[in-house]
Protein backbone atom coordinates (compact mmCIF):
# COMPACT_ATOMS: atom_id res chain seq x y z
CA UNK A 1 204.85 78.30 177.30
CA UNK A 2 203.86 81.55 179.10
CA UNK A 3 200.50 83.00 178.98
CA UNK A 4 201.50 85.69 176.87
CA UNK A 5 202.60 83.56 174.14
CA UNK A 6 199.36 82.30 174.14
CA UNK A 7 197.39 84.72 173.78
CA UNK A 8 199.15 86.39 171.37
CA UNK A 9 198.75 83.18 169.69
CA UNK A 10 195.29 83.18 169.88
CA UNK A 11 195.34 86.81 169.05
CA UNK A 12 197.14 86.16 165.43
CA UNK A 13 194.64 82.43 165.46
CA UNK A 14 191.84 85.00 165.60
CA UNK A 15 193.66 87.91 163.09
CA UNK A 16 194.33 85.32 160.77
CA UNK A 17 190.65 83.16 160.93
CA UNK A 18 188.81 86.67 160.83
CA UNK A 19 190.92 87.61 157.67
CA UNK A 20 190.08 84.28 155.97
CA UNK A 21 186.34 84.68 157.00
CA UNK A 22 186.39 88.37 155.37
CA UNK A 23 188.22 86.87 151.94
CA UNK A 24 185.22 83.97 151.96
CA UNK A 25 182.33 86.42 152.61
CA UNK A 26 184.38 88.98 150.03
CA UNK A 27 184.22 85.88 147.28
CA UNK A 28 180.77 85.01 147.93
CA UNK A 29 179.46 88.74 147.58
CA UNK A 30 181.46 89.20 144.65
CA UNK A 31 179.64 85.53 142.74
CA UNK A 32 176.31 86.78 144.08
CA UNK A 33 177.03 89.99 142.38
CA UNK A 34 178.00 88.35 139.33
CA UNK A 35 175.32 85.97 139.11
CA UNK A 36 172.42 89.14 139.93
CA UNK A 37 174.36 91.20 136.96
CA UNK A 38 174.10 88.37 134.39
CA UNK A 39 170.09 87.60 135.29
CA UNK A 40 169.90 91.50 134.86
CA UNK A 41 171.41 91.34 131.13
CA UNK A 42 168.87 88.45 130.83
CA UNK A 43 166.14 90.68 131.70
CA UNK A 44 167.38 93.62 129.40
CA UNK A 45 168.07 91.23 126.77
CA UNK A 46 164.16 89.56 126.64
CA UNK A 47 163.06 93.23 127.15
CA UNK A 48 164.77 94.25 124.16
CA UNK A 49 163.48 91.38 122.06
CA UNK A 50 159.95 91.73 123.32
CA UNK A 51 159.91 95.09 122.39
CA UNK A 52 161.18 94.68 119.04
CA UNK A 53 159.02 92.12 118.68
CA UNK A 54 156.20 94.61 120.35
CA UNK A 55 157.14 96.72 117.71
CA UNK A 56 157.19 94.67 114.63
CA UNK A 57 153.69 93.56 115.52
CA UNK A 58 152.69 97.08 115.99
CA UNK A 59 153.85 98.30 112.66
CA UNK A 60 152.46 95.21 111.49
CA UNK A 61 148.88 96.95 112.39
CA UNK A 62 149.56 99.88 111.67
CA UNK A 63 150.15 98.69 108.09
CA UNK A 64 146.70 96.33 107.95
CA UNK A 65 145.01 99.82 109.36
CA UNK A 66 146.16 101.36 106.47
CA UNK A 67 145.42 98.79 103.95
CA UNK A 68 141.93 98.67 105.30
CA UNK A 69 141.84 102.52 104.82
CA UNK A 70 143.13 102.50 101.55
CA UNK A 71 140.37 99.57 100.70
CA UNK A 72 138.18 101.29 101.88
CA UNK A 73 138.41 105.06 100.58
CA UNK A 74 138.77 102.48 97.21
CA UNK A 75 135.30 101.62 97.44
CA UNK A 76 134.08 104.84 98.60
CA UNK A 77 135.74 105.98 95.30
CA UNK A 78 134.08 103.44 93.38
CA UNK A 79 130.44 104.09 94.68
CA UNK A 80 130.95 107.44 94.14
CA UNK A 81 132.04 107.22 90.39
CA UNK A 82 129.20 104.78 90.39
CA UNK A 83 126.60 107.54 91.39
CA UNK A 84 128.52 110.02 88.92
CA UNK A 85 127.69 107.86 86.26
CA UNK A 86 124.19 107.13 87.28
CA UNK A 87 123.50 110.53 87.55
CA UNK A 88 125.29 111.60 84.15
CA UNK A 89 123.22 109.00 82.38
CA UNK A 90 119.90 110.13 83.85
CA UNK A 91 121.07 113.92 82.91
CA UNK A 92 121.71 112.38 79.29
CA UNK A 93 118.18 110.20 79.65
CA UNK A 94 116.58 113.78 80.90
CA UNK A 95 118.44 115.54 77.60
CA UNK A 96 117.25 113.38 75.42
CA UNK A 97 113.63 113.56 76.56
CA UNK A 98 113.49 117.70 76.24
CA UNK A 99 114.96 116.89 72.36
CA UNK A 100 112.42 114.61 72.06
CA UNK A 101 110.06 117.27 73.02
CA UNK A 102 111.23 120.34 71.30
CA UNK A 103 111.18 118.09 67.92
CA UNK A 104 107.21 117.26 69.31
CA UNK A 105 106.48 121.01 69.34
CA UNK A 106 108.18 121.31 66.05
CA UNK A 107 106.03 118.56 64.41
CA UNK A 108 102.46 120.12 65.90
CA UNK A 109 104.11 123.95 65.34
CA UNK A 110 104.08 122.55 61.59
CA UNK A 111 101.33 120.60 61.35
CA UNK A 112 99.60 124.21 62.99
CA UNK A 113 101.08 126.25 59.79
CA UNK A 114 99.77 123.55 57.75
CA UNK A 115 96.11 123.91 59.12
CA UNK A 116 96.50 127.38 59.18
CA UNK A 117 97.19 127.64 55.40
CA UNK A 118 94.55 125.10 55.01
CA UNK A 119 92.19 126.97 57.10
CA UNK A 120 92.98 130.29 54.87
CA UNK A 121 92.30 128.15 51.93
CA UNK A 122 88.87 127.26 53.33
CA UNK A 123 88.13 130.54 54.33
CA UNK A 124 88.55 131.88 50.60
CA UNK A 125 86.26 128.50 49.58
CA UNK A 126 83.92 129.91 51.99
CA UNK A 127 84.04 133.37 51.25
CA UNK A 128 83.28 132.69 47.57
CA UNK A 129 80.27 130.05 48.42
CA UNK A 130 79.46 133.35 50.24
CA UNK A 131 79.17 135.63 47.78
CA UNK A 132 77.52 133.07 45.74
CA UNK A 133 74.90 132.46 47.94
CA UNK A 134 74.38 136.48 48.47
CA UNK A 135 73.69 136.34 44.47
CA UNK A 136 71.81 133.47 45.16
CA UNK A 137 70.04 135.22 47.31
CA UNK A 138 69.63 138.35 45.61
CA UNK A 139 67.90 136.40 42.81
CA UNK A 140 65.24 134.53 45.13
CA UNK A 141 64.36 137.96 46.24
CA UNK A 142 63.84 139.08 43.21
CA UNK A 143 61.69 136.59 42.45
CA UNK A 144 59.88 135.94 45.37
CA UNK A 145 58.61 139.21 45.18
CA UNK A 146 57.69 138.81 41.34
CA UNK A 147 56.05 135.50 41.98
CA UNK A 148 54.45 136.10 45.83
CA UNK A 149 53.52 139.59 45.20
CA UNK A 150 55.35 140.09 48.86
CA UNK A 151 57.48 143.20 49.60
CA UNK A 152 60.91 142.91 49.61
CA UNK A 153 60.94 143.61 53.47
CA UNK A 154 58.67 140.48 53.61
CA UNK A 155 60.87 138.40 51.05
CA UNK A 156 63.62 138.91 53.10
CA UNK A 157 62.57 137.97 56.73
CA UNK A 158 61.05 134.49 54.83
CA UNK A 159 64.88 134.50 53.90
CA UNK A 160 66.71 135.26 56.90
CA UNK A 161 64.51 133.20 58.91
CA UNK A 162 65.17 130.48 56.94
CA UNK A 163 69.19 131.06 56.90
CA UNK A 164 69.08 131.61 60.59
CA UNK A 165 67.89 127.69 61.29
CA UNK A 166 70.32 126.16 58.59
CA UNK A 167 73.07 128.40 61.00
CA UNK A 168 71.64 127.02 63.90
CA UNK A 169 71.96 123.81 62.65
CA UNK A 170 75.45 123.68 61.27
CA UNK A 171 76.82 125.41 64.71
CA UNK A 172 75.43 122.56 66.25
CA UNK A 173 76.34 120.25 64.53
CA UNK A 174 80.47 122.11 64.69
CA UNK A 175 80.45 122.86 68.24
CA UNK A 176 79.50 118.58 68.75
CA UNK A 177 82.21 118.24 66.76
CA UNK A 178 84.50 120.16 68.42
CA UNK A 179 83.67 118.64 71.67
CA UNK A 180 84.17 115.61 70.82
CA UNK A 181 87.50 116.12 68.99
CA UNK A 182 88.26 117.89 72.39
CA UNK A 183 87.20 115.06 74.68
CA UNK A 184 88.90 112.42 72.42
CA UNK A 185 92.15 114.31 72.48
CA UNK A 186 92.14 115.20 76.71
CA UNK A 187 91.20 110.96 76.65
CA UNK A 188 94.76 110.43 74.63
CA UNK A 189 96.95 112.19 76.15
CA UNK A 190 95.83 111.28 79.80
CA UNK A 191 95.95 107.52 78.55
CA UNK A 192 99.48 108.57 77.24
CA UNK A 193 100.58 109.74 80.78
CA UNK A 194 99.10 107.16 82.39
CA UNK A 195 100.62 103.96 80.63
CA UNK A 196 104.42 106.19 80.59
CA UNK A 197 103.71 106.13 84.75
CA UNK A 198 102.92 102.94 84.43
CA UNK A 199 105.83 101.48 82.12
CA UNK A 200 108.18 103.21 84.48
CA UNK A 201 107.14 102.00 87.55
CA UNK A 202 106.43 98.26 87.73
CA UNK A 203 106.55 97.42 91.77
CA UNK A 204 106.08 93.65 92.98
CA UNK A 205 103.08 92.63 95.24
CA UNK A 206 103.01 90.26 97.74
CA UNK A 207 99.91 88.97 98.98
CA UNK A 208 99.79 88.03 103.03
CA UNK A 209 97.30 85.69 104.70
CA UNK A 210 96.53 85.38 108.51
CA UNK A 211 98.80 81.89 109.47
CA UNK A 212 102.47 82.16 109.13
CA UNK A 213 103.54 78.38 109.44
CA UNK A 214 107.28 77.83 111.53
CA UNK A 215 109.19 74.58 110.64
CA UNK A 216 110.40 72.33 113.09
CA UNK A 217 113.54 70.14 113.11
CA UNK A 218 111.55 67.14 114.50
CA UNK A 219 108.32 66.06 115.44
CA UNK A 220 109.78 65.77 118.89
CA UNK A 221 109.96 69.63 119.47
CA UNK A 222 106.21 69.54 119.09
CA UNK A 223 106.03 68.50 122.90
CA UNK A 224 108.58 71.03 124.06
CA UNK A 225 106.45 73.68 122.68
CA UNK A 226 103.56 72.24 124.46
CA UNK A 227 104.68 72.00 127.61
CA UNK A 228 103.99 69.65 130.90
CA UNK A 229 100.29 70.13 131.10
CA UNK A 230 100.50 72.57 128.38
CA UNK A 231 102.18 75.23 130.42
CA UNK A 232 104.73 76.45 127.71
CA UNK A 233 102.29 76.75 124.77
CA UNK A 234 99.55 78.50 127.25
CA UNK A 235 102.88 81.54 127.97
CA UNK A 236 103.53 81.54 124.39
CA UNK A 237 99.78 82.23 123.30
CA UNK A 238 99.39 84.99 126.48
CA UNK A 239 102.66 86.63 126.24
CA UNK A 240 101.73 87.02 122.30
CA UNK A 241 98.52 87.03 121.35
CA UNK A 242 98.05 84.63 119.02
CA UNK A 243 96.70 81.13 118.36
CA UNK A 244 99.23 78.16 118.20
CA UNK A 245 97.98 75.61 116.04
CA UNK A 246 100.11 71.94 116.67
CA UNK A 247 98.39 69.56 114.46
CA UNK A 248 99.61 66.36 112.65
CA UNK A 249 101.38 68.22 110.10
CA UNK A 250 104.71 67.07 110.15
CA UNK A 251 107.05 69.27 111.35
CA UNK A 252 105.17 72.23 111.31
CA UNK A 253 103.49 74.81 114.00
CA UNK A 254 101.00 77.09 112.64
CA UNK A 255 100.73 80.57 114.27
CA UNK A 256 97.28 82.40 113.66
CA UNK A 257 96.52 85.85 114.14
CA UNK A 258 94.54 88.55 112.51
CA UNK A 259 97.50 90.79 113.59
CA UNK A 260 100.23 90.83 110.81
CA UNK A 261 102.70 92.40 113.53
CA UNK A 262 101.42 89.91 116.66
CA UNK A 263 101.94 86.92 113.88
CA UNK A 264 105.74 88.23 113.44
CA UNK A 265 106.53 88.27 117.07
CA UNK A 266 105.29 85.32 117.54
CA UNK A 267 107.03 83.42 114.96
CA UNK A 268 110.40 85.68 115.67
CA UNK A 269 110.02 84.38 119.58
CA UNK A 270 109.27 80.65 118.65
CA UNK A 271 111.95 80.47 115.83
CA UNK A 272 114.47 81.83 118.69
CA UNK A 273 113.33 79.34 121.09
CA UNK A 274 113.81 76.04 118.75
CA UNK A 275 117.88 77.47 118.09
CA UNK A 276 117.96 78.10 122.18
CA UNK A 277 116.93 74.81 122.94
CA UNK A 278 115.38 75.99 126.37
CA UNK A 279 111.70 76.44 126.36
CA UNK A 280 110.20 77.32 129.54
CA UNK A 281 107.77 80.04 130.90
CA UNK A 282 110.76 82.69 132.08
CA UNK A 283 112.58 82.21 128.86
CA UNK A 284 109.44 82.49 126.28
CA UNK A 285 108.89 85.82 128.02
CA UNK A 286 112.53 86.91 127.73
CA UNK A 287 112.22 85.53 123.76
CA UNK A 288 109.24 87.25 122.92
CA UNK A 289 110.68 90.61 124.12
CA UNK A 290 113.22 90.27 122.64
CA UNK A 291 111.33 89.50 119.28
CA UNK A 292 109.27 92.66 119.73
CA UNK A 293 112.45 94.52 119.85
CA UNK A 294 113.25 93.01 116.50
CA UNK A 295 109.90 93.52 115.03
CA UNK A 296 110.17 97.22 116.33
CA UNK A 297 113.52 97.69 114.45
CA UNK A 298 112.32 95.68 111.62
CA UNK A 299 109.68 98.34 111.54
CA UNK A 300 111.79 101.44 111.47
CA UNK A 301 114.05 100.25 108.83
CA UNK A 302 111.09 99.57 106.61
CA UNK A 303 110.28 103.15 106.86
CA UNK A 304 113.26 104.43 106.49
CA UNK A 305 113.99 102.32 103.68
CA UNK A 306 110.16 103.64 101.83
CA UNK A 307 111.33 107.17 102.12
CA UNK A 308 114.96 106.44 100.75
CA UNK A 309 113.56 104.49 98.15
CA UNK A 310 110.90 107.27 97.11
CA UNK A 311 113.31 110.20 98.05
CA UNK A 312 111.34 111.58 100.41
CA UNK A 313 113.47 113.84 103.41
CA UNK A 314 112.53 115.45 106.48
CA UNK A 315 109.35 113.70 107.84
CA UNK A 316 108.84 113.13 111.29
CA UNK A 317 110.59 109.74 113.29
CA UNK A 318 107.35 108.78 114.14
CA UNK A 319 105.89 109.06 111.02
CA UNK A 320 108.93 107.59 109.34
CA UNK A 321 108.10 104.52 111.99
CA UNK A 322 104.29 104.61 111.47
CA UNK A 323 104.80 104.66 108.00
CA UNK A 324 107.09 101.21 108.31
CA UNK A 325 104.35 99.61 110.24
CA UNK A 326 102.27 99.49 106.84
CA UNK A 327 104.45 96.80 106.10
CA UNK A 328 102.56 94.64 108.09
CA UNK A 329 98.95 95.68 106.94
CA UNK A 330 97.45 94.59 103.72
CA UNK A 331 94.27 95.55 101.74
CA UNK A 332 92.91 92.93 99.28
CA UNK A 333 95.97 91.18 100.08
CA UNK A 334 98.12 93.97 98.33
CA UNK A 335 100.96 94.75 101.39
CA UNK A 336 100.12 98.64 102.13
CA UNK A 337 103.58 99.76 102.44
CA UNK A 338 104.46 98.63 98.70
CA UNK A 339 101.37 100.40 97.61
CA UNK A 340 102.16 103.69 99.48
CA UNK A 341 105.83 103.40 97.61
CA UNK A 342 104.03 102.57 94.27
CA UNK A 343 101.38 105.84 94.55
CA UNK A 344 104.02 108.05 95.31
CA UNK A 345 106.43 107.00 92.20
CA UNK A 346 103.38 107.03 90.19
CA UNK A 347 101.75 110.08 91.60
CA UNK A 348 105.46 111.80 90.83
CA UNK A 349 106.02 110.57 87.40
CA UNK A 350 102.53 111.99 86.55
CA UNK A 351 102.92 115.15 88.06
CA UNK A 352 106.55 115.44 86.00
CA UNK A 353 104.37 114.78 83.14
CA UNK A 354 101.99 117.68 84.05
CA UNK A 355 104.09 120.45 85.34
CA UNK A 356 102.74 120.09 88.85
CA UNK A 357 104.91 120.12 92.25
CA UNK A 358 107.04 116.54 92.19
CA UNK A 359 108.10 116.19 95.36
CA UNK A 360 104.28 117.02 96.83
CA UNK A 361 102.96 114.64 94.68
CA UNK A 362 105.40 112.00 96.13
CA UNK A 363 105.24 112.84 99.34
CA UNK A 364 101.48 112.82 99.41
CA UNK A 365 101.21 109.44 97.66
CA UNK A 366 103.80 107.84 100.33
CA UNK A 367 101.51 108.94 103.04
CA UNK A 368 98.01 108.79 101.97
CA UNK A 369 96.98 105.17 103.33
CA UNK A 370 99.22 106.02 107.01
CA UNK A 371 95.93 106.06 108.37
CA UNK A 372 95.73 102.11 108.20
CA UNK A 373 98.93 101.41 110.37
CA UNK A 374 96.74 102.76 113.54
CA UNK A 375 93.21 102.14 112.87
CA UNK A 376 92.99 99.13 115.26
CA UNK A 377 93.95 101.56 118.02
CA UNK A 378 91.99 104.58 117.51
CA UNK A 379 88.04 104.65 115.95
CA UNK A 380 87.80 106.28 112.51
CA UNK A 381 88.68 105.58 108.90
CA UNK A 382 92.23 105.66 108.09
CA UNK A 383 91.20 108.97 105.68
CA UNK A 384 90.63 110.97 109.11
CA UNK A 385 92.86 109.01 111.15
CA UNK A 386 95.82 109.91 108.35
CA UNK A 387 95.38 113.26 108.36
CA UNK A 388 95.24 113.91 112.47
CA UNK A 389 98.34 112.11 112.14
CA UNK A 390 99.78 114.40 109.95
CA UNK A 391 98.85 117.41 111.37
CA UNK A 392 100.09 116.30 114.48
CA UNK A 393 103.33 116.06 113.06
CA UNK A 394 103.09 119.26 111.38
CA UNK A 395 103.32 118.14 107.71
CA UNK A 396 102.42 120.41 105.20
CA UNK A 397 98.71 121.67 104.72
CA UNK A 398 98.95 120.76 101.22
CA UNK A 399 100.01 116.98 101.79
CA UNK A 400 97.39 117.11 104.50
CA UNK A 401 94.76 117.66 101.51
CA UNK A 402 95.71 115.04 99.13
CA UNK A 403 95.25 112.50 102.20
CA UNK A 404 91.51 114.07 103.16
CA UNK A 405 91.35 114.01 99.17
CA UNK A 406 92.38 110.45 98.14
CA UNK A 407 88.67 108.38 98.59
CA UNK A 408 86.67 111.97 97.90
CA UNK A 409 85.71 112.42 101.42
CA UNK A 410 86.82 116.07 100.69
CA UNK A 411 86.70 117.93 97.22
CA UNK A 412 90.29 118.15 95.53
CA UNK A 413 91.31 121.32 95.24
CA UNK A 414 95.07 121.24 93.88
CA UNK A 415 96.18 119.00 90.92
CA UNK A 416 98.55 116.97 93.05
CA UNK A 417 95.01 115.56 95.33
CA UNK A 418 93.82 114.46 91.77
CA UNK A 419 97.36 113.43 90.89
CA UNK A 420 97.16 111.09 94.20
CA UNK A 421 93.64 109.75 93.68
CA UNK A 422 94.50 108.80 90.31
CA UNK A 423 97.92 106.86 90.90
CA UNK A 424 95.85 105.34 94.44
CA UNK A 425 93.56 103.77 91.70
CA UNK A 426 96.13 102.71 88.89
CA UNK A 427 97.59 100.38 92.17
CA UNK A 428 94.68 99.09 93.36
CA UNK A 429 93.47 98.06 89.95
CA UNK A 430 97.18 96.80 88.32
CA UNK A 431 96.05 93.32 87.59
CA UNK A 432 97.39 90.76 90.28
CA UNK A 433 97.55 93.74 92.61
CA UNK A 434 94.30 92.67 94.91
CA UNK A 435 93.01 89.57 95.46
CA UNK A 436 90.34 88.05 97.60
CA UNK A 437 88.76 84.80 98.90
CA UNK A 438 86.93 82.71 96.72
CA UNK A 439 84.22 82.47 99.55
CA UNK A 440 84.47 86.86 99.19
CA UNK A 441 84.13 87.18 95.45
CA UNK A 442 80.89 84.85 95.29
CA UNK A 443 79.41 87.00 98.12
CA UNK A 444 80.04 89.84 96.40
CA UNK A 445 78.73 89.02 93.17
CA UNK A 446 75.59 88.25 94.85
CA UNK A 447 75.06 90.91 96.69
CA UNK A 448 75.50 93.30 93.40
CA UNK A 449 72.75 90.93 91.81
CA UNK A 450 70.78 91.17 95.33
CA UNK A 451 70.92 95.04 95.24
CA UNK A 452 69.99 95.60 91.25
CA UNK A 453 66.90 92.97 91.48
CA UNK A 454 65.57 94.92 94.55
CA UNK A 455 64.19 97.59 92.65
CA UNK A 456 61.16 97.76 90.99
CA UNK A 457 60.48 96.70 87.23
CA UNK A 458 63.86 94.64 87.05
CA UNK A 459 63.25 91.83 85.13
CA UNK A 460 67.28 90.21 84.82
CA UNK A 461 70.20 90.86 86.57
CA UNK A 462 74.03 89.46 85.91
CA UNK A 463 76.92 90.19 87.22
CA UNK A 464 79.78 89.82 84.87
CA UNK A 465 83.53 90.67 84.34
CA UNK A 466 84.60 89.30 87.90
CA UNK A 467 81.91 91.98 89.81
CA UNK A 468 83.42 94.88 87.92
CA UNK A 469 80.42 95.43 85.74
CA UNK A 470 76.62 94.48 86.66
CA UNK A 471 74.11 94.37 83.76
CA UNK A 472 70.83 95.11 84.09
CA UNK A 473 67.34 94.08 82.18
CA UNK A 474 64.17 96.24 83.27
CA UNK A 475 60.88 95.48 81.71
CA UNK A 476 60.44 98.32 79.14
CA UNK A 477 56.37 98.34 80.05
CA UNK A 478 57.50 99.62 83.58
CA UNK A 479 60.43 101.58 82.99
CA UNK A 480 61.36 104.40 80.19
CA UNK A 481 63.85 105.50 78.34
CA UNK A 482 64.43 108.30 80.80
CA UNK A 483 63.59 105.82 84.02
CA UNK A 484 66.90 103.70 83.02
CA UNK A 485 69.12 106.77 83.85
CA UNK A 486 67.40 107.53 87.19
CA UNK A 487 67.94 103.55 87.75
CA UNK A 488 71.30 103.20 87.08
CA UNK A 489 72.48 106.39 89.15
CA UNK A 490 70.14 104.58 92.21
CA UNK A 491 71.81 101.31 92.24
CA UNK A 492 75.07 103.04 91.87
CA UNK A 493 74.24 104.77 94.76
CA UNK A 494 72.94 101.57 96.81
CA UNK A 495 76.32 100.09 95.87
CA UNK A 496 78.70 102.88 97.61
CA UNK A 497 76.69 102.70 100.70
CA UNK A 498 76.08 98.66 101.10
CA UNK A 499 79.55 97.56 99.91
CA UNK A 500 82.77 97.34 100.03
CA UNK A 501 84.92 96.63 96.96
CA UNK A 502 88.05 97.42 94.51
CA UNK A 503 88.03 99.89 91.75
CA UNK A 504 85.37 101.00 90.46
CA UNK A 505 81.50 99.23 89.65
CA UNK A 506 79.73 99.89 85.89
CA UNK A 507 76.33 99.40 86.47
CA UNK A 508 74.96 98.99 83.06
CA UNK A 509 70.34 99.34 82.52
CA UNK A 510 69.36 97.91 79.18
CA UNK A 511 65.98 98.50 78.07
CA UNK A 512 64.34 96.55 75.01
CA UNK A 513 61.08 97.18 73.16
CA UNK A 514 60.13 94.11 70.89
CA UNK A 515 57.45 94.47 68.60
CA UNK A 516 55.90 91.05 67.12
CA UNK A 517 53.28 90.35 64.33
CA UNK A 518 52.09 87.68 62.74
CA UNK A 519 51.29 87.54 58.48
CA UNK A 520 48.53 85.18 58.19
């Protein structure tokens, strides 16, 4: 075969292998293709359904959003009608009281035309015994000047002397009367106002001591607390302030303090630690911050919660958190804060009653102990330490006064200060209000027997009606009549100065003059 046979044999070999190699390659692209466009219509189809799905769960959502919102603007609705009703049936409360009222007037503007006509009537009586007694009169003129052989000028001064004294004596006697009748009616109607205060405000009183006692889950966490070598309960007592007492009571820590707010930190922190389970020196300081931040917050929502309660708007932040810090203070065991809330619904009620500026009266009485939440940081009674306070906050000069006012260390000079001294007392002196130590009351009672013997010509002494009244004997050769007076008003005095105490003292000086003889 020649050689150009061959090659153009291997020229239509190579045509034809380079033409089957292009068909192969040609097929393969084309599956490739086809298998890229089916994963693509894979993809597009899971996109699809994952956004349908997407957007089923979205409207889902959207529809609990606005079930929530409809719940919601439900209950707003309800609270709402709820206050709407409240405040329709205190409008109808408030209605009924001025009817009640205006058929009051009516009964006393009746009962005054009644005495009036009965007073006419009288003055007729009178008026005739009058002219009766000028013929009277006329007569023993007449004849004292036939019998005494006087002039009539003479007759007639023996008269009107005479007449003058018996008119001395009846006025007298009247304006006694009316005094009385006047005192007895003023002693009524304040006993009136006071019990309708008190009916209407009946507050709860919790009495605090100085242990708060934390309960354990086993005896066993008794020696976590402690510590190696005493370590954890030596950070606990620095870091806080307070005493931890881990006795044999069963499980049960005792945390002492004469700080109500150190106490609550300290049982916040410990509490905290028992539920964390890790009790060490770096994490009793982290706990006890962190219970001071509670106690701080506690704090301010006890404030805020006062002035809602009481209705009071606009006072300082720092006195609204001052004011919550009485929640940790007591006096007599009586808890401060729910006597500051109980003066100022008293002190308002009263002040309705009266005529006299409500919301003063309120706002007064919720701030007139604030003095006692800072007076173991600053020197100074809580009278003078509440009223720097609220001037520093700029409060009104007028609220100002009924705190200076409340214990008399200033005179009160608006109705509201007496308003606030009064409902201060009623508090203090609800029974179950104030309590004390039996170790207190028996030092008490003899000191008030101590100070009443200590003065000259007392013969007894007792102190009676749980140290509210003190009774006193004095030997009537020593002391007079006039004596007892100066006495009493001396051991009054002697009392204010030397003691502390609730309420009020009676001191009470009896003296008795026997006279004995014997019929032989």
């Amino acid at each position: 075969m020649s050689p150009l046979w061959i090659i153009l044999a291997a020229v239509v070999g190579l045509a034809i292998g380079g033409f089957a190699g292009y068909m192969y390659r040609k097929d393969g692209t084309e599956k490739k293709i086809g298998r890229t466009e089916e994963y693509a219509r894979h993809l597009y189809d899971d996109a699809v359904k994952k956004a349908d799905e997407y957007k089923k769960e979205k409207i889902l959502e959207a529809k609990e959003e606005i079930l929530k919102a409809k719940a919601e603007n439900d209950r707003e609705k309800a609270e709402n009608d709820k206050e709407m009703r409240e405040r329709r049936a205190e409008v109808q409360r408030s209605e009924r009281r001025i009817v009640q009222r205006e058929e009051s007037l009516d009964k006393k503007a009746d009962n005054l035309d009644a005495r009036e006509q009965s007073l006419n009537k009288k003055a007729e009586d009178i008026q005739k015994e009058l002219d009766a007694a000028e013929a009277a009169h006329q007569r023993q003129e007449e004849e004292l000047t036939r019998i005494a052989s006087l002039t009539q000028e003479e007759a007639r001064q023996i008269i009107m002397d005479r007449v003058v004294k018996e008119a001395y004596h009846d006025a007298a006697a009247s304006v006694k009367e009316i005094e009385q009748n006047a005192k007895d009616e003023g002693e009524k109607k304040a006993r009136n106002i006071i019990a309708l205060a008190i009916q209407r405000c009946a507050a709860d009183h919790v009495a605090e001591t100085t242990v708060s006692v934390i309960n354990l889950p086993n005896d066993d966490m008794k020696g976590r607390i402690i510590g190696r070598e005493g370590r954890n309960i030596r950070a606990l007592e620095t870091a806080t302030g307070v005493d931890l007492i881990i006795d044999d009571t069963p499980e049960a820590v005792i945390v002492s303090a004469f700080d109500p707010v150190r106490r609550e930190v300290a049982r916040l922190a410990v509490e905290h630690l028992i539920m964390d389970g890790r009790i060490h020196p770096a994490r009793i300081e982290e706990m006890v911050e962190k219970a001071r931040k509670d106690v701080d917050t506690q704090i301010r929502e006890a404030g805020e919660n006062a002035c809602f309660e009481t209705g009071i708007n606009g006072l300082h932040h720092e006195l609204v958190k001052t004011l919550g810090r009485l929640k940790y203070r007591t006096s007599y065991g009586q808890n401060v804060l729910k006597h500051s809330i109980e003066v100022s619904h008293l002190a308002g009620l009263m002040a309705a009653e009266l005529g006299a500026d409500v919301q003063l009266a309120k706002r007064a009485g919720l701030l007139h102990d604030i003095g006692k939440a800072i007076d173991h940081e600053q020197e100074g009674t809580h009278v003078s330490l509440g009223v720097e306070l609220a001037r520093k906050y700029h409060e009104n000069p007028a609220v100002v006064h009924c705190i200076a006012a409340h214990h008399n260390d200033v005179e009160p000079q608006t109705v509201e200060a007496v308003l606030v001294q009064a409902a201060d007392a009623i508090s203090a002196a609800r029974p179950g209000a104030r309590r004390e130590s039996l170790e207190n009351y028996i030092k008490r009672l003899e000191k008030l027997e101590e100070i009443a013997t200590s003065f000259d010509g007392v013969e007894k002494c007792y102190a009676i009606q749980s140290g509210r009244e003190v009774r006193i004997m004095v030997k009537p050769e020593d002391i007079t009549d006039e004596g007892t007076r100066v006495l009493a008003r001396e051991v009054a005095k002697r009392i204010e100065k030397e003691m502390e105490y609730p309420g009020q003292i009676r001191v009470n000086v009896i003296r008795e003059t026997r006279a004995t003889d014997y019929a032989k």
